[in-house]
PDB file of N, CA and C in Angstrom:
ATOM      1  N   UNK A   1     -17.537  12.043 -24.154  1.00  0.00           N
ATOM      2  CA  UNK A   1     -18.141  10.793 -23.750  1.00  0.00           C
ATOM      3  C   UNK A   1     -17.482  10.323 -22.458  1.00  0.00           C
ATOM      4  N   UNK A   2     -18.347   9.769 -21.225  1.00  0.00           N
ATOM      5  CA  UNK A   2     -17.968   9.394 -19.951  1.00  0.00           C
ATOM      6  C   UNK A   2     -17.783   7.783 -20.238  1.00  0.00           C
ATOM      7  N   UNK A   3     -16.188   7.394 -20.046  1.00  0.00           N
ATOM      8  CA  UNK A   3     -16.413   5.586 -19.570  1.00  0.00           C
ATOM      9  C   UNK A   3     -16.642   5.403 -18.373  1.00  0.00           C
ATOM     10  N   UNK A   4     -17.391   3.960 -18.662  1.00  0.00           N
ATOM     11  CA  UNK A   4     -17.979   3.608 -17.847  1.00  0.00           C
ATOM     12  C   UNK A   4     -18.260   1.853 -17.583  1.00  0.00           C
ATOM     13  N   UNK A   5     -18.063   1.473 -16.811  1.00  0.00           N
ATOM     14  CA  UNK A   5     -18.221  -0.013 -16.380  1.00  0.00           C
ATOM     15  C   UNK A   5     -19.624  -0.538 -15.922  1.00  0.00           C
ATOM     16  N   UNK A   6     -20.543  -1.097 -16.374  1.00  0.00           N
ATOM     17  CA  UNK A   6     -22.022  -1.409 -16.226  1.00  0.00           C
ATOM     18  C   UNK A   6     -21.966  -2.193 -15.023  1.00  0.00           C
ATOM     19  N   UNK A   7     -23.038  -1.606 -13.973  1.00  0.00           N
ATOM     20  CA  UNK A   7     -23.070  -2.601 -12.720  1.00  0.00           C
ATOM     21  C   UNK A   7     -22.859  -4.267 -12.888  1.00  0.00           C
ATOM     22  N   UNK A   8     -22.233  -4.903 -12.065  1.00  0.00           N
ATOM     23  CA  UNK A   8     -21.909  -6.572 -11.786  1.00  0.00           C
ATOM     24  C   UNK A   8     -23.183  -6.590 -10.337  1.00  0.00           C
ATOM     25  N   UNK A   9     -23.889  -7.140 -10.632  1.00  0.00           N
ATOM     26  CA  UNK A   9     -24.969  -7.218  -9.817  1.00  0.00           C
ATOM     27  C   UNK A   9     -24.302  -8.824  -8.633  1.00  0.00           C
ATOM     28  N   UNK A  10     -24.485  -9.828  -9.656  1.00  0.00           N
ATOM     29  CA  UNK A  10     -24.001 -11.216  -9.018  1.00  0.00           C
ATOM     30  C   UNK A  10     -23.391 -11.796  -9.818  1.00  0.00           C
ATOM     31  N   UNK A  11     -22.463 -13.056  -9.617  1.00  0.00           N
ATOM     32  CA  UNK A  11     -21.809 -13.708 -10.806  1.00  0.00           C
ATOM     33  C   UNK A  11     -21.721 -15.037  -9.696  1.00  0.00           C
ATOM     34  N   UNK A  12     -22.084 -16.458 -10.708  1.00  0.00           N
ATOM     35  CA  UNK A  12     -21.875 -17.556  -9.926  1.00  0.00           C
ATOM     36  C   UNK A  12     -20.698 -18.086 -11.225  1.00  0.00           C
ATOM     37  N   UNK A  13     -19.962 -18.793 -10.612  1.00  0.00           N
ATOM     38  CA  UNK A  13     -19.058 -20.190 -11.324  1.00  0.00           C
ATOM     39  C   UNK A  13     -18.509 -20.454 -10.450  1.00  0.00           C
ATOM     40  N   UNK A  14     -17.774 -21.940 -10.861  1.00  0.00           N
ATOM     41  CA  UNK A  14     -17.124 -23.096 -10.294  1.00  0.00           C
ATOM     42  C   UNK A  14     -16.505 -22.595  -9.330  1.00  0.00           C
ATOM     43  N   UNK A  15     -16.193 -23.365  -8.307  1.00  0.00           N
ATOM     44  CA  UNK A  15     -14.279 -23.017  -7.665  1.00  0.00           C
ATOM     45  C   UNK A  15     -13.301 -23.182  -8.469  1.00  0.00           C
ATOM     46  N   UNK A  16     -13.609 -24.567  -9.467  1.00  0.00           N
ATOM     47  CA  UNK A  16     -12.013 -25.321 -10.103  1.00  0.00           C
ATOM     48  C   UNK A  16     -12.193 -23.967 -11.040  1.00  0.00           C
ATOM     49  N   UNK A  17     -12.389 -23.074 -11.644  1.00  0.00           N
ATOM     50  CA  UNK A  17     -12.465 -21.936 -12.533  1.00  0.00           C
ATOM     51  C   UNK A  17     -12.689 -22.779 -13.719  1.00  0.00           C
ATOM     52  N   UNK A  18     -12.473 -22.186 -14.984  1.00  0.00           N
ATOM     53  CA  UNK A  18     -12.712 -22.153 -16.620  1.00  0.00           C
ATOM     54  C   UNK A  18     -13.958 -21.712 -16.704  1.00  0.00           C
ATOM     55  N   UNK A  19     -14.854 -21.323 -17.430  1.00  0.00           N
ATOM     56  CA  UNK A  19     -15.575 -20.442 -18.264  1.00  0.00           C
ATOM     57  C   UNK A  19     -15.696 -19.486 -18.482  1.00  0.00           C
ATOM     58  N   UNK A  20     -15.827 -18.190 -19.119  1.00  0.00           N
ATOM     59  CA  UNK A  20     -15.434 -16.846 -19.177  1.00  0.00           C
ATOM     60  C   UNK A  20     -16.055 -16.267 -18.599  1.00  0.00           C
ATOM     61  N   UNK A  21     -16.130 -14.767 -18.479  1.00  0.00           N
ATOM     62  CA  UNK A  21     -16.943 -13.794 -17.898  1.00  0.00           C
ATOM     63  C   UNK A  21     -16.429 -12.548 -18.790  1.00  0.00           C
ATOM     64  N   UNK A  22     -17.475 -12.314 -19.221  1.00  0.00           N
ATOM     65  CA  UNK A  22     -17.648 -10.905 -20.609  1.00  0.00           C
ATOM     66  C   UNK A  22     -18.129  -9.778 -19.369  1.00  0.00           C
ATOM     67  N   UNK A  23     -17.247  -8.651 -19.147  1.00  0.00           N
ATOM     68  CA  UNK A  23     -17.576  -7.636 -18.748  1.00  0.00           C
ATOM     69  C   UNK A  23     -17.803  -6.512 -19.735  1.00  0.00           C
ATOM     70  N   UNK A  24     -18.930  -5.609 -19.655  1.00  0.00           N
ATOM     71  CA  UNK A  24     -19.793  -4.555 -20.619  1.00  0.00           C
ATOM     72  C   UNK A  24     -18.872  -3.461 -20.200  1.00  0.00           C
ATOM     73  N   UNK A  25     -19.022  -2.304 -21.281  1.00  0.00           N
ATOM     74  CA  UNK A  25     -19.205  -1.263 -20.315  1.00  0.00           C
ATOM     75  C   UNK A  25     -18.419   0.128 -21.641  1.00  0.00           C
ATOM     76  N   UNK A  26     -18.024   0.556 -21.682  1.00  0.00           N
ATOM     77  CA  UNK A  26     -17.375   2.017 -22.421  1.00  0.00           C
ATOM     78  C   UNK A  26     -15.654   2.035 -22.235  1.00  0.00           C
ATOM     79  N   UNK A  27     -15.209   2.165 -23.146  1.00  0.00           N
ATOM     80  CA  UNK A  27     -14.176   3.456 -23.475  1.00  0.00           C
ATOM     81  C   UNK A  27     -13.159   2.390 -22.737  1.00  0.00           C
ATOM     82  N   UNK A  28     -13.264   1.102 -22.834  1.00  0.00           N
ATOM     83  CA  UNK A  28     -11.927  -0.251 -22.652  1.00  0.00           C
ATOM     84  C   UNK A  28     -10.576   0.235 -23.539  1.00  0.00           C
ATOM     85  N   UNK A  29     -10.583   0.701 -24.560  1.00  0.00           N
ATOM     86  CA  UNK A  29      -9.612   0.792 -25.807  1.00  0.00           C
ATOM     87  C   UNK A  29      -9.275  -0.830 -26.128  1.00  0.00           C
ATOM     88  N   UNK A  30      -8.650  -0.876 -26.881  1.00  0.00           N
ATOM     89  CA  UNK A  30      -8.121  -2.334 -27.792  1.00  0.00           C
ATOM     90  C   UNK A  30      -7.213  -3.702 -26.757  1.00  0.00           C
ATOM     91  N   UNK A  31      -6.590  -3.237 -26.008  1.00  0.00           N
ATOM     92  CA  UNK A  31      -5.999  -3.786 -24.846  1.00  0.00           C
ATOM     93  C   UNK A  31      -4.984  -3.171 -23.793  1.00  0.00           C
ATOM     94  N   UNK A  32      -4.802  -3.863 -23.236  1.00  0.00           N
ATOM     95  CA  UNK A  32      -3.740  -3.115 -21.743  1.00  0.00           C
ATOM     96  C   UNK A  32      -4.684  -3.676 -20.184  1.00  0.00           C
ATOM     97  N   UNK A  33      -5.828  -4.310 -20.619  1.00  0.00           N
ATOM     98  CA  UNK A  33      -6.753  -4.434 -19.515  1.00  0.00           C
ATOM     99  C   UNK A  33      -6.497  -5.982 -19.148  1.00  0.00           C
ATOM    100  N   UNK A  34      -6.447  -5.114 -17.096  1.00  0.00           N
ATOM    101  CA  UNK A  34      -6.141  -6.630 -16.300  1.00  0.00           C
ATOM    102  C   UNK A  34      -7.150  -6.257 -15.588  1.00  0.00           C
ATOM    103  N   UNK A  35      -7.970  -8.138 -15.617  1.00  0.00           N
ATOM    104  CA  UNK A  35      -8.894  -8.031 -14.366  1.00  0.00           C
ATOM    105  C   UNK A  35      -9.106  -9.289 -13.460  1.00  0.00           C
ATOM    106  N   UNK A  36      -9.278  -8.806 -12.342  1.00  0.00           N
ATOM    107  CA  UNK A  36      -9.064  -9.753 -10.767  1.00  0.00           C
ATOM    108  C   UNK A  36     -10.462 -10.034 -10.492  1.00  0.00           C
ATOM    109  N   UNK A  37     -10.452 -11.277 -10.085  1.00  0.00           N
ATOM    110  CA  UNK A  37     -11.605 -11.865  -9.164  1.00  0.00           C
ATOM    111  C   UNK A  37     -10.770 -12.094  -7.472  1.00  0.00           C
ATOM    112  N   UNK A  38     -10.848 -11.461  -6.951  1.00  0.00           N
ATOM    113  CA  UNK A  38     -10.556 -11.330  -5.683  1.00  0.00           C
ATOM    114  C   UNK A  38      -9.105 -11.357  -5.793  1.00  0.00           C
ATOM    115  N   UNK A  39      -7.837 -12.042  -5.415  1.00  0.00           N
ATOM    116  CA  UNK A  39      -6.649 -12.241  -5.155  1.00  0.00           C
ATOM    117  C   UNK A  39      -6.462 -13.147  -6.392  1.00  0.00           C
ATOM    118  N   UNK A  40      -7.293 -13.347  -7.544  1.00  0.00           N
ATOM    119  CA  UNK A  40      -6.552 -14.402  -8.833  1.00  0.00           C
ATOM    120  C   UNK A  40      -7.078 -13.154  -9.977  1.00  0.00           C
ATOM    121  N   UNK A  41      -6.309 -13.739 -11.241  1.00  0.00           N
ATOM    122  CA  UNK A  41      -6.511 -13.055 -12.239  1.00  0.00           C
ATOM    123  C   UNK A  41      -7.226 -13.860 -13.160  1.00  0.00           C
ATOM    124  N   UNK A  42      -7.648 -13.069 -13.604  1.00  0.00           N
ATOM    125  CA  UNK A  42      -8.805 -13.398 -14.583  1.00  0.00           C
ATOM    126  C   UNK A  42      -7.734 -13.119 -16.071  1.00  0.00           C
ATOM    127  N   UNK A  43      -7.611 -14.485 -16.353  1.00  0.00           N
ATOM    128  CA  UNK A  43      -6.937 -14.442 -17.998  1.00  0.00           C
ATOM    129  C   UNK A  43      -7.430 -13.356 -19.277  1.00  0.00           C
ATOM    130  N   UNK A  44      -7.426 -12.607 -19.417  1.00  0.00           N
ATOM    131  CA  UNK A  44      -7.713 -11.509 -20.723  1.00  0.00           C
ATOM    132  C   UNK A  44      -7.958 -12.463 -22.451  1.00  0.00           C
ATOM    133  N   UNK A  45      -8.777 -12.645 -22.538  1.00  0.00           N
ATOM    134  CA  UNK A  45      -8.911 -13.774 -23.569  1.00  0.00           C
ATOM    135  C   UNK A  45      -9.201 -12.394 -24.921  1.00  0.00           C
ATOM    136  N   UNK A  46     -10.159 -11.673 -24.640  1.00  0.00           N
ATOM    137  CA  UNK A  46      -9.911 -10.056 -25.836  1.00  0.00           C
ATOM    138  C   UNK A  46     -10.216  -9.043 -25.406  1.00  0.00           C
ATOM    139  N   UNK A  47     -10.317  -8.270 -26.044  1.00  0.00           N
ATOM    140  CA  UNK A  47     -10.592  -6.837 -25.376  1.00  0.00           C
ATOM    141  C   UNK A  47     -10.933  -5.869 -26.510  1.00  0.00           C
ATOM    142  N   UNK A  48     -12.181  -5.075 -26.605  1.00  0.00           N
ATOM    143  CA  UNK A  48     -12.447  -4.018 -27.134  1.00  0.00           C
ATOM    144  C   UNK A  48     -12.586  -2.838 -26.542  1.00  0.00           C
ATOM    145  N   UNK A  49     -13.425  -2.124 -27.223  1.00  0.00           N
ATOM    146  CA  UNK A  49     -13.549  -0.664 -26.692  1.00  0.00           C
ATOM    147  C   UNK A  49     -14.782  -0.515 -25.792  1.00  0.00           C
ATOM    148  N   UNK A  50     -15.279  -1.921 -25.882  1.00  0.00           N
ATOM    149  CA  UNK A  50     -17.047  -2.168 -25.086  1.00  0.00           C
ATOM    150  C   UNK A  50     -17.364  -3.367 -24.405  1.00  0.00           C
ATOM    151  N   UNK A  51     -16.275  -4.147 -24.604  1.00  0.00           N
ATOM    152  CA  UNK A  51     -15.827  -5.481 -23.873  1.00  0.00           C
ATOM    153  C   UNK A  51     -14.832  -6.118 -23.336  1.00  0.00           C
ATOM    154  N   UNK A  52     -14.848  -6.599 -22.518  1.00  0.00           N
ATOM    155  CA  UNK A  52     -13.327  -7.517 -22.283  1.00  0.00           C
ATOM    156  C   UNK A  52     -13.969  -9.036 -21.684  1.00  0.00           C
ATOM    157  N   UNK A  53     -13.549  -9.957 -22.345  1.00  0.00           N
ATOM    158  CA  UNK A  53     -14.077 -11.079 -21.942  1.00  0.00           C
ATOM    159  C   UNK A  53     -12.522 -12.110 -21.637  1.00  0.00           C
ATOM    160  N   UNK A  54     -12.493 -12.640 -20.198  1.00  0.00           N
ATOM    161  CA  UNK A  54     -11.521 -12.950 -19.557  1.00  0.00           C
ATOM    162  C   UNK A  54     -12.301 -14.942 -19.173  1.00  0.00           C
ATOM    163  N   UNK A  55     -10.993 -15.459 -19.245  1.00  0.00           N
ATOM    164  CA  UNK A  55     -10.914 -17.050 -18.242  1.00  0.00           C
ATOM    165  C   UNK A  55     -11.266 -16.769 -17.163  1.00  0.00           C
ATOM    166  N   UNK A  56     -12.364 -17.494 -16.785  1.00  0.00           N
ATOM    167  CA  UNK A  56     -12.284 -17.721 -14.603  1.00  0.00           C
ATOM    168  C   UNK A  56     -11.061 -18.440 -14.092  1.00  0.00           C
ATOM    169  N   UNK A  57     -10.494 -17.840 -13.247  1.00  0.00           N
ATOM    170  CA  UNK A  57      -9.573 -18.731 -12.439  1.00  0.00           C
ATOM    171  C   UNK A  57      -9.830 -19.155 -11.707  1.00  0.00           C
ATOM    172  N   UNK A  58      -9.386 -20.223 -10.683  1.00  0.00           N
ATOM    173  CA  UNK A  58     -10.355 -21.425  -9.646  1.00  0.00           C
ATOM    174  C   UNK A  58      -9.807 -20.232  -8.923  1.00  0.00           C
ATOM    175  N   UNK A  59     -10.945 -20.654  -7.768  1.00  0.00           N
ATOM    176  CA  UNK A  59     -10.825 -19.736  -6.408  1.00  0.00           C
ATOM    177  C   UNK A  59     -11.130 -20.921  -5.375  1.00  0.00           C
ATOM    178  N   UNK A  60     -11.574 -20.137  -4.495  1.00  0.00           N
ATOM    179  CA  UNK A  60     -12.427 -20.915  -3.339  1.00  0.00           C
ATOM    180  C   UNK A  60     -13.497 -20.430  -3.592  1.00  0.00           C
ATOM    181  N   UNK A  61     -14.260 -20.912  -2.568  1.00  0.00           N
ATOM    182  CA  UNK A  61     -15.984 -20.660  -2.454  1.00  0.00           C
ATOM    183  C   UNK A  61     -15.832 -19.440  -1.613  1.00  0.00           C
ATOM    184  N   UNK A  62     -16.823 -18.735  -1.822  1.00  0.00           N
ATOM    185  CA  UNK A  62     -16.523 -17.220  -1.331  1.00  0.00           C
ATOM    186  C   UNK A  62     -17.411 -15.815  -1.840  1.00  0.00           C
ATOM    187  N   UNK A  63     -17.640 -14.883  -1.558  1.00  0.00           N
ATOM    188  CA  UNK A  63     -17.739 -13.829  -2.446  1.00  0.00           C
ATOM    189  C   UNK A  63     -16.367 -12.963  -2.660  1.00  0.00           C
ATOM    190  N   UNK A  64     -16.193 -12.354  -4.114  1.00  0.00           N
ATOM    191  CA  UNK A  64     -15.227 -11.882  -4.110  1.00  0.00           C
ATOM    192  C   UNK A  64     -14.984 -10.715  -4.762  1.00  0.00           C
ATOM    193  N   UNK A  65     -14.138  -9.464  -4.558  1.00  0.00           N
ATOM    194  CA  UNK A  65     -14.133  -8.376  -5.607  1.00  0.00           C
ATOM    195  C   UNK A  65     -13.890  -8.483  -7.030  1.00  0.00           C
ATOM    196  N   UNK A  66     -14.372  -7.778  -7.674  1.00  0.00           N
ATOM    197  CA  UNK A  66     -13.522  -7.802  -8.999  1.00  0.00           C
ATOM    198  C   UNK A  66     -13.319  -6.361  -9.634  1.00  0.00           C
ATOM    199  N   UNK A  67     -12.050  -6.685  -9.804  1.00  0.00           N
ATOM    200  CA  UNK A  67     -11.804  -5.481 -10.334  1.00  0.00           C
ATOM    201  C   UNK A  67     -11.335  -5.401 -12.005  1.00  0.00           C
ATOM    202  N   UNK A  68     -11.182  -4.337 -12.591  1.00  0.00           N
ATOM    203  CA  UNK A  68     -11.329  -4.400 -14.150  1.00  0.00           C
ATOM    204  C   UNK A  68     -10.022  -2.676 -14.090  1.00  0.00           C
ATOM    205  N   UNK A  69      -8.639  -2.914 -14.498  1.00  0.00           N
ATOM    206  CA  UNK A  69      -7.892  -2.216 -14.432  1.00  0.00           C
ATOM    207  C   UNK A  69      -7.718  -1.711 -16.565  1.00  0.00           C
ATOM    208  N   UNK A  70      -7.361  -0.784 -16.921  1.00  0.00           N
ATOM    209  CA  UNK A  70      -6.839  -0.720 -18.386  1.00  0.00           C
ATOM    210  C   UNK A  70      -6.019   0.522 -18.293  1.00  0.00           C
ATOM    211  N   UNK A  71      -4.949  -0.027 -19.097  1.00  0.00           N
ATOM    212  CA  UNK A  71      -3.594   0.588 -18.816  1.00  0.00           C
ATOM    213  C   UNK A  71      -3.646   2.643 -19.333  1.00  0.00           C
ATOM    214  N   UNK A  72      -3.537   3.077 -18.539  1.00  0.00           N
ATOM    215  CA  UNK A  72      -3.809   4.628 -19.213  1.00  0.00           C
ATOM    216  C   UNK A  72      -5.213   5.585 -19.045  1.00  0.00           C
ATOM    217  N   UNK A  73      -6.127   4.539 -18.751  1.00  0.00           N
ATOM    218  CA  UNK A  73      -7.695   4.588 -18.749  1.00  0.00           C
ATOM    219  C   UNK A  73      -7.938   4.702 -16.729  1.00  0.00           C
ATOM    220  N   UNK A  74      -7.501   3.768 -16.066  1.00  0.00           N
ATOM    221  CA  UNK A  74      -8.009   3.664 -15.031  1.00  0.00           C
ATOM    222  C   UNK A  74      -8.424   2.099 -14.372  1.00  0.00           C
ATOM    223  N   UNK A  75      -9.286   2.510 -13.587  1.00  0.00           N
ATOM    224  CA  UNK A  75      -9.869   0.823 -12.997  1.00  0.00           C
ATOM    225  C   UNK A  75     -11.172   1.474 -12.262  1.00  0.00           C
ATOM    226  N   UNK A  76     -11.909  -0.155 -12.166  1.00  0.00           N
ATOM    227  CA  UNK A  76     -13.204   0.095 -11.747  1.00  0.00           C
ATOM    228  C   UNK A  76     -13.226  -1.211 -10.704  1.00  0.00           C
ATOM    229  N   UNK A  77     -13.982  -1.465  -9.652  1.00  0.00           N
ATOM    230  CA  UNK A  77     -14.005  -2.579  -8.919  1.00  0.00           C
ATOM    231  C   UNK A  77     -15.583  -2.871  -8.349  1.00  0.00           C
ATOM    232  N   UNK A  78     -15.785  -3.496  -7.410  1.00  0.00           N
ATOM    233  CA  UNK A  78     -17.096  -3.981  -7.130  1.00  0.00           C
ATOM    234  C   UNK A  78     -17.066  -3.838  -5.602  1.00  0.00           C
ATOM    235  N   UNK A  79     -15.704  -2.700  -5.017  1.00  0.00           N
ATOM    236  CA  UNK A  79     -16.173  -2.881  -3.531  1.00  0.00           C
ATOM    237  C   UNK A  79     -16.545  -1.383  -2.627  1.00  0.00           C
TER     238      UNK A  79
END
């Protein structure tokens, strides 16, 4: 079986951050996974083997990368 991270097409929220963002995708394992919205981190709130759903952190207004790292597994990003 290939993991895999499901395209992030667009994502809108706040600047001040809080509400989550559930990223999809394959073969996460149970935890070890850090993920960035540009230069802030995105709080790890759980993590499965098919999800990881993280806190927004405030940013600025902007577009920004995100990347989705898990410890042993690899990383995936949006740039």
């Amino acid at each position: 079986m290939h993991e895999y991270l499901l395209p992030i097409y667009s994502l809108s929220f706040l600047c001040i951050g809080g509400g989550n963002l559930v990223i999809t995708g394959t073969g996460f394992g149970s935890s070890g996974a850090t993920v960035n919205l540009g230069d802030a981190e995105c709080e790890v709130l759980s993590q499965s083997n098919t999800q990881i759903t993280c806190s927004l952190p405030p940013n600025d207004p902007g577009d920004f990368d995100l990347e989705v790292s898990v410890v042993d597994k690899g990383y995936a990003d949006t740039r």
